[in-house]
PDB file of N, CA and C in Angstrom:
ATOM      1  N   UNK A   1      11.440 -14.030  -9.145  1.00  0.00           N
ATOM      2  CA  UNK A   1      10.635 -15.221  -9.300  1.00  0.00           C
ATOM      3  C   UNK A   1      10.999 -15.889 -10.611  1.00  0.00           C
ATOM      4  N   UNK A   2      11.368 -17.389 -10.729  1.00  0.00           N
ATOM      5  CA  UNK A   2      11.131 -17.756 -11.855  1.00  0.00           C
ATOM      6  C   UNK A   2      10.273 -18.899 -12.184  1.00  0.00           C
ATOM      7  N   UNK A   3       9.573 -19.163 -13.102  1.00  0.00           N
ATOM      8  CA  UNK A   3       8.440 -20.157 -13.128  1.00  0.00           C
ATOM      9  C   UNK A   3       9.147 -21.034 -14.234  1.00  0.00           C
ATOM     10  N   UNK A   4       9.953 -22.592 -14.248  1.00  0.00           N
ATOM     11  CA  UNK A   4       9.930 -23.257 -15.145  1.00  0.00           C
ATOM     12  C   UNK A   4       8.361 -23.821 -16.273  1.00  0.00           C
ATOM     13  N   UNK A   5       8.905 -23.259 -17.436  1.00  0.00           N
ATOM     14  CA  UNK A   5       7.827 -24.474 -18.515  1.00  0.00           C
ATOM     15  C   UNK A   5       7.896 -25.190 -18.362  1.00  0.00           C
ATOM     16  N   UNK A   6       6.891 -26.395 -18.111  1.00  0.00           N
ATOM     17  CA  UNK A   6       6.638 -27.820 -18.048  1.00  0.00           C
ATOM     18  C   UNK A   6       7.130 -27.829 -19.697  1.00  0.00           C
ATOM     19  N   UNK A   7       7.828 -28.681 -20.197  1.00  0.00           N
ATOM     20  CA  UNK A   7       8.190 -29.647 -21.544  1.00  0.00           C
ATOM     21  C   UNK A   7       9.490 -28.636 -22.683  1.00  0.00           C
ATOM     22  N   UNK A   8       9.317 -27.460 -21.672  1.00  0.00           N
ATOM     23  CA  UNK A   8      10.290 -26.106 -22.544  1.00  0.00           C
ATOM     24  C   UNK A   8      11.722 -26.646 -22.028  1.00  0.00           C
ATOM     25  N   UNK A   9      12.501 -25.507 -22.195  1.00  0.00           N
ATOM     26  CA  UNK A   9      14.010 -25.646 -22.131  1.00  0.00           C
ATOM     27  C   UNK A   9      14.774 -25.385 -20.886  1.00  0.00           C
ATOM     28  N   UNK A  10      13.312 -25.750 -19.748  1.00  0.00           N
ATOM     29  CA  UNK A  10      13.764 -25.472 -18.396  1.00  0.00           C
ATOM     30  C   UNK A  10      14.760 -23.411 -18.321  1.00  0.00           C
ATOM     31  N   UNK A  11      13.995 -22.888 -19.253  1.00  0.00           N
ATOM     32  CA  UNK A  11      14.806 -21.122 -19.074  1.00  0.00           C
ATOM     33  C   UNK A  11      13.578 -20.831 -18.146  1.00  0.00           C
ATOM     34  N   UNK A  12      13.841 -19.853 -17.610  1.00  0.00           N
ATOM     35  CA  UNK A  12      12.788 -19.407 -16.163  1.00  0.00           C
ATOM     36  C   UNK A  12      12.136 -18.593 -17.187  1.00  0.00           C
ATOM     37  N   UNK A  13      10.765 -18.616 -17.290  1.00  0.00           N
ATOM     38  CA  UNK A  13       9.502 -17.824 -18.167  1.00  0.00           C
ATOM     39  C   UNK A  13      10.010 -16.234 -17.727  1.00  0.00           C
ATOM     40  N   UNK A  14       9.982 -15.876 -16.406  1.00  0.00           N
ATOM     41  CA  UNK A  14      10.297 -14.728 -15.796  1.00  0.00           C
ATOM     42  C   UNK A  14      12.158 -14.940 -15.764  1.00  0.00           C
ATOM     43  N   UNK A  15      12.820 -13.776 -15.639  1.00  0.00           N
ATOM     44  CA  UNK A  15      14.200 -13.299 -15.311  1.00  0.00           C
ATOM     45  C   UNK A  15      14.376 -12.119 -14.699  1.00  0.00           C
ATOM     46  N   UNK A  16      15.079 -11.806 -13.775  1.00  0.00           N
ATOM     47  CA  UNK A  16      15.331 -10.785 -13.413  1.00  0.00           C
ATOM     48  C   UNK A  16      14.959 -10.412 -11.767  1.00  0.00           C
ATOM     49  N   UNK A  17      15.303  -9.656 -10.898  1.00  0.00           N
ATOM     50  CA  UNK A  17      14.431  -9.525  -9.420  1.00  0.00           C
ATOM     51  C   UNK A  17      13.294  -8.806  -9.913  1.00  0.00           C
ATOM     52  N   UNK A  18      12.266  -9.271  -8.738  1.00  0.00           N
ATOM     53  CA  UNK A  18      11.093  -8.952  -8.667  1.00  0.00           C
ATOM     54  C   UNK A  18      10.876  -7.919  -7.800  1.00  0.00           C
ATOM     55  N   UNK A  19      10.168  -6.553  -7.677  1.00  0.00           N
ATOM     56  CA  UNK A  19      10.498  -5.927  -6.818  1.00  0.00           C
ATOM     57  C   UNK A  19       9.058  -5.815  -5.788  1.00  0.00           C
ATOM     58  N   UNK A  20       9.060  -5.551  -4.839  1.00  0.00           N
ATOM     59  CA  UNK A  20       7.810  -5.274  -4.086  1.00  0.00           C
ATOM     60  C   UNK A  20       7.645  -3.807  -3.688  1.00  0.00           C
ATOM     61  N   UNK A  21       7.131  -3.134  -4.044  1.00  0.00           N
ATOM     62  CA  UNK A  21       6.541  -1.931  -3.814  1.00  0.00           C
ATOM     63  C   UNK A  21       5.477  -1.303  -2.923  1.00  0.00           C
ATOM     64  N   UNK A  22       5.502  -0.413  -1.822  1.00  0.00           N
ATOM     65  CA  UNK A  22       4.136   0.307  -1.419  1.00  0.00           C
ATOM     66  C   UNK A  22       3.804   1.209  -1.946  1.00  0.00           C
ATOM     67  N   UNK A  23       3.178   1.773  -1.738  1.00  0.00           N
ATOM     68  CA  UNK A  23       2.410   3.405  -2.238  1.00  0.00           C
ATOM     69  C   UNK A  23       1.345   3.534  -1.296  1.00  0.00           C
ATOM     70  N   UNK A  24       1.209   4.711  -0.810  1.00  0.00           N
ATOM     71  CA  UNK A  24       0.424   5.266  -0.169  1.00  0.00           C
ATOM     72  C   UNK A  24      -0.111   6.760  -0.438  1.00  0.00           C
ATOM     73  N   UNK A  25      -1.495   7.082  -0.850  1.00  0.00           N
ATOM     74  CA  UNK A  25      -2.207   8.460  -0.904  1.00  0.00           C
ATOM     75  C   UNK A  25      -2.356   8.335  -0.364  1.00  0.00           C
ATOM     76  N   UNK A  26      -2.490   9.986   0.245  1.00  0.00           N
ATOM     77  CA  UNK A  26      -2.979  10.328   1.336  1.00  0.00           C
ATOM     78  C   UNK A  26      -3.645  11.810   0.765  1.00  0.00           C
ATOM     79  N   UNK A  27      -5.039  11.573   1.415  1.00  0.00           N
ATOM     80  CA  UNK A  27      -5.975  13.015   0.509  1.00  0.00           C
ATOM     81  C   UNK A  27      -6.463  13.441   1.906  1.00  0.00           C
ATOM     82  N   UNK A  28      -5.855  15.191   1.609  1.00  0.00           N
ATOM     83  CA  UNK A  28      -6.701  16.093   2.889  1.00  0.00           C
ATOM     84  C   UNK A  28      -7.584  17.163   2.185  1.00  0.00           C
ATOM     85  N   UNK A  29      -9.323  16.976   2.517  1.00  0.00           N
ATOM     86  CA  UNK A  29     -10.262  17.684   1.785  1.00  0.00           C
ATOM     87  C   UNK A  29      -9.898  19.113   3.013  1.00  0.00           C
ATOM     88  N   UNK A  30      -9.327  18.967   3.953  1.00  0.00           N
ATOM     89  CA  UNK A  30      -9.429  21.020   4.747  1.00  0.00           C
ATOM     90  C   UNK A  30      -8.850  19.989   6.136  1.00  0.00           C
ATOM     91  N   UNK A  31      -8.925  21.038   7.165  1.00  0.00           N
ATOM     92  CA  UNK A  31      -7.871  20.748   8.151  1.00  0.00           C
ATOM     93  C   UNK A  31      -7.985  19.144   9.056  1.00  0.00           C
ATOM     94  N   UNK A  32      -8.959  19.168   9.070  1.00  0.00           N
ATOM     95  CA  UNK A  32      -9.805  17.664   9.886  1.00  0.00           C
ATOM     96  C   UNK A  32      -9.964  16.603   9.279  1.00  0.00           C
ATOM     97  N   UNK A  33     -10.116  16.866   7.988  1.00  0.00           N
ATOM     98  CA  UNK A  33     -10.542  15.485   7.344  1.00  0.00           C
ATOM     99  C   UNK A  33      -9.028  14.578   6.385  1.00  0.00           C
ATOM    100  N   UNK A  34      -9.194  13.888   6.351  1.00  0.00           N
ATOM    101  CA  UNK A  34      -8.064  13.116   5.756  1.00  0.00           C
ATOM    102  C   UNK A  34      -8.158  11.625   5.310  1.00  0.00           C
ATOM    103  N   UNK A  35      -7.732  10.771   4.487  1.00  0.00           N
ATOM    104  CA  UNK A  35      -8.104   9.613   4.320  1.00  0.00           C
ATOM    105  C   UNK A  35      -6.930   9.085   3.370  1.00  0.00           C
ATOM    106  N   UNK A  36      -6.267   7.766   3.739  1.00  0.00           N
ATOM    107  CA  UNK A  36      -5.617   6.979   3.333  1.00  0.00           C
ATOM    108  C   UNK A  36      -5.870   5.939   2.247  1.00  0.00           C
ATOM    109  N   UNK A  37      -4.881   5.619   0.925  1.00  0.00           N
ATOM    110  CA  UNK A  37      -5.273   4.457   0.238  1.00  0.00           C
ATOM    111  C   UNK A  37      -3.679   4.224   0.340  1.00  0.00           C
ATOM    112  N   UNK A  38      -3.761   2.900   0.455  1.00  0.00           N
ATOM    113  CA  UNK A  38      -2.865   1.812   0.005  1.00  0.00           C
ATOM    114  C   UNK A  38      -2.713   0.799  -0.872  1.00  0.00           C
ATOM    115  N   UNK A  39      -1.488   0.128  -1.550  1.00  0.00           N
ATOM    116  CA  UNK A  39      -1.485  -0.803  -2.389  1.00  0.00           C
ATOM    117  C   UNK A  39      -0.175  -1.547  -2.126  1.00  0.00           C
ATOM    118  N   UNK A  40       0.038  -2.565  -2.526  1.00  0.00           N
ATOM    119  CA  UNK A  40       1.228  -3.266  -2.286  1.00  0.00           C
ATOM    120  C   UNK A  40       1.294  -4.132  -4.099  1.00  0.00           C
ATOM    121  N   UNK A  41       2.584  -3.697  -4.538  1.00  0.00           N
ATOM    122  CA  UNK A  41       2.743  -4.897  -5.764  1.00  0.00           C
ATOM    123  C   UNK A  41       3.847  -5.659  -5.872  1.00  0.00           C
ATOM    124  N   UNK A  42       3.738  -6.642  -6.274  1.00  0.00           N
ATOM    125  CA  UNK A  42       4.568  -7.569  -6.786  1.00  0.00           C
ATOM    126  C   UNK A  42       5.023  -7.004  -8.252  1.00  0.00           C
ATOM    127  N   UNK A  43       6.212  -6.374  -8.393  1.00  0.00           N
ATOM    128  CA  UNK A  43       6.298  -6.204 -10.096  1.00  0.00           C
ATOM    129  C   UNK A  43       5.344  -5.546 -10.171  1.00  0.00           C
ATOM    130  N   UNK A  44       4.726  -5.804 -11.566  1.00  0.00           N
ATOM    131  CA  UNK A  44       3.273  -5.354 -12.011  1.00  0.00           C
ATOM    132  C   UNK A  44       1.688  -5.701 -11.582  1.00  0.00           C
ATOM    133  N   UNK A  45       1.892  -6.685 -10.561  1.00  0.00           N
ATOM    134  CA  UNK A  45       0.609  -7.267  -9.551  1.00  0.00           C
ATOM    135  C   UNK A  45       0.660  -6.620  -8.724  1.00  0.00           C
ATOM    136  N   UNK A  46      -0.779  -6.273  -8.759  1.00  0.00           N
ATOM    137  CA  UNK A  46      -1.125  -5.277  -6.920  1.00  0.00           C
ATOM    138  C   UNK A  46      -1.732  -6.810  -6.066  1.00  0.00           C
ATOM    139  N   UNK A  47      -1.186  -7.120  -5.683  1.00  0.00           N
ATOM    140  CA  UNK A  47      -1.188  -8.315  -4.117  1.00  0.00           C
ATOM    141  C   UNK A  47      -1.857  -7.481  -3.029  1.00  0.00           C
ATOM    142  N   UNK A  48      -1.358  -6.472  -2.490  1.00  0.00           N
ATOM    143  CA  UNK A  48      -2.207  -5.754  -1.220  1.00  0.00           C
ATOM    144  C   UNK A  48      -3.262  -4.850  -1.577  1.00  0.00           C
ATOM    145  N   UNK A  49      -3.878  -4.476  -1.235  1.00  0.00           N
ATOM    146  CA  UNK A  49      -5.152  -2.836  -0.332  1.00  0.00           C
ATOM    147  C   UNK A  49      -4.584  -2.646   0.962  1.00  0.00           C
ATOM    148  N   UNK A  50      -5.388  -1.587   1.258  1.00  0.00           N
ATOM    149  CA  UNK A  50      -5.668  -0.505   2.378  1.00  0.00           C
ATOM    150  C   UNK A  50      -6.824  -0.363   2.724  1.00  0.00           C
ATOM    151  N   UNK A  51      -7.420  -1.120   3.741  1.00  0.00           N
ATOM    152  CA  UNK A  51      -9.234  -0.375   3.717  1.00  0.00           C
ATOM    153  C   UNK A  51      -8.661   0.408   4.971  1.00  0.00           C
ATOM    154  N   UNK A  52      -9.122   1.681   4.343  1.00  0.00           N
ATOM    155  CA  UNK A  52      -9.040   3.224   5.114  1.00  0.00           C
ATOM    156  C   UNK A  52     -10.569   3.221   6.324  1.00  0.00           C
ATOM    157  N   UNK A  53     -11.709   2.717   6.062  1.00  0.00           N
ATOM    158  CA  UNK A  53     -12.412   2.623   6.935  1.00  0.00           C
ATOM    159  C   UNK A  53     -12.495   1.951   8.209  1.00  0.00           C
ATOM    160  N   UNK A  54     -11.487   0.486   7.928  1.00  0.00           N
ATOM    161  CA  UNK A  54     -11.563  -0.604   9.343  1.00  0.00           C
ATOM    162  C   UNK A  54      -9.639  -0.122   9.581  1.00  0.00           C
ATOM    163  N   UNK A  55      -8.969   0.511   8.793  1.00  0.00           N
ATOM    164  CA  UNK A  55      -7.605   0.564   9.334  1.00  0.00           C
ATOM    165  C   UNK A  55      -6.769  -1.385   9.134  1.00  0.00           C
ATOM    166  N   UNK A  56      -7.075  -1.608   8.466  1.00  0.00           N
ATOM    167  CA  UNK A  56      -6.860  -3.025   7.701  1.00  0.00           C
ATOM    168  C   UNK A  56      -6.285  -3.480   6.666  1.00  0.00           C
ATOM    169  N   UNK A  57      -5.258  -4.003   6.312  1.00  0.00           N
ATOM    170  CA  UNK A  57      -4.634  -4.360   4.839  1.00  0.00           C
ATOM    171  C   UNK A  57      -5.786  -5.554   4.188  1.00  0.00           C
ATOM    172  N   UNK A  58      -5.935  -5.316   2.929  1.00  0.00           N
ATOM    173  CA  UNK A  58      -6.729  -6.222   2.215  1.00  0.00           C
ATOM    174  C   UNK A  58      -5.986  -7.167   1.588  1.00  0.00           C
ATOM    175  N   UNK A  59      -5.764  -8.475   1.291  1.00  0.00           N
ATOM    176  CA  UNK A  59      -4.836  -9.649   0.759  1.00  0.00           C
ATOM    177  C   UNK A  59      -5.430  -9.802  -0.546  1.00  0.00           C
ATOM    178  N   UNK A  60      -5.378  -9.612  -1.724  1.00  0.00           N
ATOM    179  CA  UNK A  60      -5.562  -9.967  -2.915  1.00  0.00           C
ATOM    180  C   UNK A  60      -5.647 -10.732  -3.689  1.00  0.00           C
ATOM    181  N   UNK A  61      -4.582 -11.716  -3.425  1.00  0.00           N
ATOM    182  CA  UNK A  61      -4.354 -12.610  -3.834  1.00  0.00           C
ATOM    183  C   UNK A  61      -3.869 -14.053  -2.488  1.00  0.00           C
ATOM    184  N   UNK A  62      -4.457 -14.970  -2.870  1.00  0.00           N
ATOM    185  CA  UNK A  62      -4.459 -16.149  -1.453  1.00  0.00           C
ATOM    186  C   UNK A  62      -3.284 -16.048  -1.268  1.00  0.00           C
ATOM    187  N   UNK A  63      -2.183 -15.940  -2.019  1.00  0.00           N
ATOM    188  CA  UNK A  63      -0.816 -16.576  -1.002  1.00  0.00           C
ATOM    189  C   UNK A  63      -0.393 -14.673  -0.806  1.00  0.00           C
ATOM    190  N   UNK A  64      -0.964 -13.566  -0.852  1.00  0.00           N
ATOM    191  CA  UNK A  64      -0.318 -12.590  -1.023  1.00  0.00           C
ATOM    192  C   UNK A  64       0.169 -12.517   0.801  1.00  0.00           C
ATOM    193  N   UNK A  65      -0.312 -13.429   1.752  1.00  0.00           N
ATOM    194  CA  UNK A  65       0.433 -13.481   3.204  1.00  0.00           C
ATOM    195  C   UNK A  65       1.578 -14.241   3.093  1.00  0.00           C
ATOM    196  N   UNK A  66       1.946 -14.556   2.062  1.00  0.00           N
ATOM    197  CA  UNK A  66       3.530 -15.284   2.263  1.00  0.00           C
ATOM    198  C   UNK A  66       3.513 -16.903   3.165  1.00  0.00           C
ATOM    199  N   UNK A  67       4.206 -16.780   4.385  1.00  0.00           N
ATOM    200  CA  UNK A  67       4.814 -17.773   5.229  1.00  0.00           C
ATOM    201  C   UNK A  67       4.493 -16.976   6.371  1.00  0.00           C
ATOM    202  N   UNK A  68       3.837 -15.579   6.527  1.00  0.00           N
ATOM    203  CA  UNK A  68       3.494 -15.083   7.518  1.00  0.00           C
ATOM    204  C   UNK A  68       2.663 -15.478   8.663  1.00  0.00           C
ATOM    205  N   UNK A  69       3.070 -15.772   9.816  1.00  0.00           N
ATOM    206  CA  UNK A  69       1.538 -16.167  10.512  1.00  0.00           C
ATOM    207  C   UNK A  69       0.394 -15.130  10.571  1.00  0.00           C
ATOM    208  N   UNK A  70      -0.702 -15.589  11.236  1.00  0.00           N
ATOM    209  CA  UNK A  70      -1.768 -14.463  11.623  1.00  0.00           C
ATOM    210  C   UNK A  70      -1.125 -13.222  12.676  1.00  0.00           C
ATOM    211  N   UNK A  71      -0.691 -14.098  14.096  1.00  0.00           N
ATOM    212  CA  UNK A  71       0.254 -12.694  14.637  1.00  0.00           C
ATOM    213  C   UNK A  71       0.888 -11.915  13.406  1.00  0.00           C
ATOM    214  N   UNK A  72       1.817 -12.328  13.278  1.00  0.00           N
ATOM    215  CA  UNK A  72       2.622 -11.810  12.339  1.00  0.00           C
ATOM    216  C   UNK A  72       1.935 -10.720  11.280  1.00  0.00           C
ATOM    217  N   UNK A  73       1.010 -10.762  10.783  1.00  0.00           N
ATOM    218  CA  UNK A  73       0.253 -10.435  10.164  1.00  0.00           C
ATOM    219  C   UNK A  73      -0.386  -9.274  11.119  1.00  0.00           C
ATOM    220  N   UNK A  74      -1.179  -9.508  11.790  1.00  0.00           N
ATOM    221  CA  UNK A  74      -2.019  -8.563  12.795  1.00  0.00           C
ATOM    222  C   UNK A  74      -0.631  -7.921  12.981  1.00  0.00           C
ATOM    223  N   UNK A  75       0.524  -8.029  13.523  1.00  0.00           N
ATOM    224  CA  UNK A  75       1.691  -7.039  14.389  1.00  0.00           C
ATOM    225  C   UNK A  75       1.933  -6.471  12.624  1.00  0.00           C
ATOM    226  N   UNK A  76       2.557  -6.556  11.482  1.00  0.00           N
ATOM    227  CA  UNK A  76       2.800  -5.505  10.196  1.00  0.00           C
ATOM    228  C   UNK A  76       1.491  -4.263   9.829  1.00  0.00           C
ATOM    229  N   UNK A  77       0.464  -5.257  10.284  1.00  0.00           N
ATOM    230  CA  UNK A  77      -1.073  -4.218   9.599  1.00  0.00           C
ATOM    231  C   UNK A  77      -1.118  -2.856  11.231  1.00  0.00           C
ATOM    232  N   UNK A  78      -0.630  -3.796  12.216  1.00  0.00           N
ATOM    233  CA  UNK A  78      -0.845  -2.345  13.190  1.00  0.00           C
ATOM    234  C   UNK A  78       0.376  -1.754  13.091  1.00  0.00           C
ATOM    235  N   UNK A  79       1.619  -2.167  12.871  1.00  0.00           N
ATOM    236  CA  UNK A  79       2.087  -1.038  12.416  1.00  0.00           C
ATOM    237  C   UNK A  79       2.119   0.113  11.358  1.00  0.00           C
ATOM    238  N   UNK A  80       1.728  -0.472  10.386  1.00  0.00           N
ATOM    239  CA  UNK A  80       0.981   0.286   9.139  1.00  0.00           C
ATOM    240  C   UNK A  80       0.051   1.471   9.541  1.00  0.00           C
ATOM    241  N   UNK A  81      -0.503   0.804  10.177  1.00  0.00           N
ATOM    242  CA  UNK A  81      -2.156   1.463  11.160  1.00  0.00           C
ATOM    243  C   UNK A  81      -1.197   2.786  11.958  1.00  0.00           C
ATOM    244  N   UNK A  82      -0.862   2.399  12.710  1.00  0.00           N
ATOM    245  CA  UNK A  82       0.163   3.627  13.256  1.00  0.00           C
ATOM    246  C   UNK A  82       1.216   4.503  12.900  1.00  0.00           C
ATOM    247  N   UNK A  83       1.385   4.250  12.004  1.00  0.00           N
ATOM    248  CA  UNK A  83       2.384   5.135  10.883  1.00  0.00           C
ATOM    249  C   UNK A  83       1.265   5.619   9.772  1.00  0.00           C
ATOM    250  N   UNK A  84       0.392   5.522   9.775  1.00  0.00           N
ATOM    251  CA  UNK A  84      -0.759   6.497   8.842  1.00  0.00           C
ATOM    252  C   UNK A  84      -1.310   7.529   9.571  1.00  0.00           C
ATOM    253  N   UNK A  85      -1.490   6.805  10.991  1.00  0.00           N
ATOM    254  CA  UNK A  85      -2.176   7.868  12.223  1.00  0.00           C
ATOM    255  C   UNK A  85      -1.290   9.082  12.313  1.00  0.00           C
ATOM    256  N   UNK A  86       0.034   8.555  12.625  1.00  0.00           N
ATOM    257  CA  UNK A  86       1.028   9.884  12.421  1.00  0.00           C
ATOM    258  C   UNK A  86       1.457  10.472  11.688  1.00  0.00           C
ATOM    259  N   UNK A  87       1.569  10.108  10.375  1.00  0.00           N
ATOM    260  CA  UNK A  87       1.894  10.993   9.169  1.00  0.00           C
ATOM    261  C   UNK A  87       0.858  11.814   8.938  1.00  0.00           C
ATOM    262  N   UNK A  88      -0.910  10.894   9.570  1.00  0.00           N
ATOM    263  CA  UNK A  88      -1.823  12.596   8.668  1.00  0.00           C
ATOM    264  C   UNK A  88      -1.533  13.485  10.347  1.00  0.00           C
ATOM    265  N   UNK A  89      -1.278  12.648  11.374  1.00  0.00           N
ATOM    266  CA  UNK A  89      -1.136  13.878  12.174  1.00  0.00           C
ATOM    267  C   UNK A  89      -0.163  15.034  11.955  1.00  0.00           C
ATOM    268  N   UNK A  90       0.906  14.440  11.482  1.00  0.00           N
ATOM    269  CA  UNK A  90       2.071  15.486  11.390  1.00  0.00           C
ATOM    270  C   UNK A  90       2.156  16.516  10.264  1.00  0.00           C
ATOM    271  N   UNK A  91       1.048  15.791   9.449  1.00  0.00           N
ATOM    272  CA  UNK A  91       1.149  16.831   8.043  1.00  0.00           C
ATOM    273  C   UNK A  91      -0.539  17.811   8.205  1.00  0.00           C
ATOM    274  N   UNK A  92      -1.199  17.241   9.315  1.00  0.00           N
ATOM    275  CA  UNK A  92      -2.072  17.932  10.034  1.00  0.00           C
ATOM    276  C   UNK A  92      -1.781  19.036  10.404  1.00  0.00           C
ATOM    277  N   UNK A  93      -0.772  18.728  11.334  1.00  0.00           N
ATOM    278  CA  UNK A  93      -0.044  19.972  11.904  1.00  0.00           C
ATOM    279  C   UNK A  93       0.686  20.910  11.683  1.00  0.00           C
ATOM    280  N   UNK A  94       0.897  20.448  10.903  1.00  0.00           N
ATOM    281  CA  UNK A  94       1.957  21.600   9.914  1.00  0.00           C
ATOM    282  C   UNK A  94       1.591  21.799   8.612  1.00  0.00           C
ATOM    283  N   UNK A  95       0.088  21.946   8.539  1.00  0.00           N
ATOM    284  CA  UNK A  95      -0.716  22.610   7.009  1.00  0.00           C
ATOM    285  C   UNK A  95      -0.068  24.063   6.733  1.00  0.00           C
ATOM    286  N   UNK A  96      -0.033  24.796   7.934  1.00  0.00           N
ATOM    287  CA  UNK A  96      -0.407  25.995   7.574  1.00  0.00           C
ATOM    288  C   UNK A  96       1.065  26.348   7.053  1.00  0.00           C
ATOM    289  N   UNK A  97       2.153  26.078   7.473  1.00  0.00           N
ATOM    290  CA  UNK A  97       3.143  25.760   6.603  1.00  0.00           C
ATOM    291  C   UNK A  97       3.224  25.830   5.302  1.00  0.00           C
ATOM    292  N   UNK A  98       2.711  24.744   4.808  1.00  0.00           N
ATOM    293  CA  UNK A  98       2.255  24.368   3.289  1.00  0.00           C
ATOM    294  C   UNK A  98       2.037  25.435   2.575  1.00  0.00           C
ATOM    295  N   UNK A  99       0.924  26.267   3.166  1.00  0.00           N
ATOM    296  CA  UNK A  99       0.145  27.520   2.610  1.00  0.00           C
ATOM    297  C   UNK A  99      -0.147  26.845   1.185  1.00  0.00           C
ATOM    298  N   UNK A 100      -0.832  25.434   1.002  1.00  0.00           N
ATOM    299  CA  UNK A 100      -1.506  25.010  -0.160  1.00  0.00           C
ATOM    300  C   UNK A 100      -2.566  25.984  -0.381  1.00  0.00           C
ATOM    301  N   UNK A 101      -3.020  25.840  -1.753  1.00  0.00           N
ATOM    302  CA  UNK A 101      -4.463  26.268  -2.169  1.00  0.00           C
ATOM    303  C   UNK A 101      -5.192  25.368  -3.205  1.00  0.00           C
ATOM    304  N   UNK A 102      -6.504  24.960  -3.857  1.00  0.00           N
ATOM    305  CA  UNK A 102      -6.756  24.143  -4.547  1.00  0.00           C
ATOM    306  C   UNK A 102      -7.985  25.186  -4.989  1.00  0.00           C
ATOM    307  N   UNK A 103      -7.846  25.209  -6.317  1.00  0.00           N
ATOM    308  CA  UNK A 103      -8.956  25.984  -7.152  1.00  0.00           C
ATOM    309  C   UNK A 103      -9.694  24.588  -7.831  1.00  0.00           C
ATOM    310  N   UNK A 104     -10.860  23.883  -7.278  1.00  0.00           N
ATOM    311  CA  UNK A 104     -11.518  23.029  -7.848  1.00  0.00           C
ATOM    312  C   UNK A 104     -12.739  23.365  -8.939  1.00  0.00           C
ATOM    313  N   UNK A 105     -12.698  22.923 -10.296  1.00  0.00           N
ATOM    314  CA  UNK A 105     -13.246  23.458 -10.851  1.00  0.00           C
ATOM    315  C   UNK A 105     -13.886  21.989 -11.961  1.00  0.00           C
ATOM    316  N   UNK A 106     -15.266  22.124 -11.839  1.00  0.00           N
ATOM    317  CA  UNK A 106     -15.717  21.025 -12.740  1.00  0.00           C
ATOM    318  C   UNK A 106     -15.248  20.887 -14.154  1.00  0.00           C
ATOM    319  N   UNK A 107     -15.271  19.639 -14.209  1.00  0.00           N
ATOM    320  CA  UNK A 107     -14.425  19.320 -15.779  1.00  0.00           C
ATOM    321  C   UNK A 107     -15.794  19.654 -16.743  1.00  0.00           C
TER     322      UNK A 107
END
């Protein structure tokens, strides 16, 4: 991205690519339960969420949909939606694998 100064030396305020990033936690309290967070950034701006309760991307910022239409939009968030369903399934399934343990202990 570069943003010209109005009355400056026309140099772009910003230089360099901008990168876009996901991240996704994923927290399992024991074999059944599981729950997703998401984020999306621009650089150092988080632009997206994850609401883990409706299975929904949250927009952050007004233009954070781009040039995207609404289809367009609804078809990326269900795929999202379905690639969370299967990753906690698959890491569901193959806990015992893991053979994790978690000693939780109040701070």
């Amino acid at each position: 991205l570069a943003v010209p100064i109005p009355g400056g030396d026309n140099e772009p305020a910003f230089q360099g690519p901008t990168t876009f990033h996901l991240i996704q936690i994923s927290s399992f309290a024991n074999s059944t339960w599981a729950q997703n967070q998401g984020s999306g950034w621009l650089g150092d701006l988080q632009i997206h969420g994850w609401d883990s309760e409706s299975g929904t991307a949250i927009f952050l910022k007004p233009w954070s949909k781009g040039n995207l239409s609404d289809e367009e939009v609804t078809e990326l968030v269900e795929i999202f939606r379905v690639y969370l369903i299967g990753f906690l399934r698959v890491v569901q399934d193959h806990v015992s694998e893991f053979q994790l343990t978690c000693e939780c202990r109040p701070l």
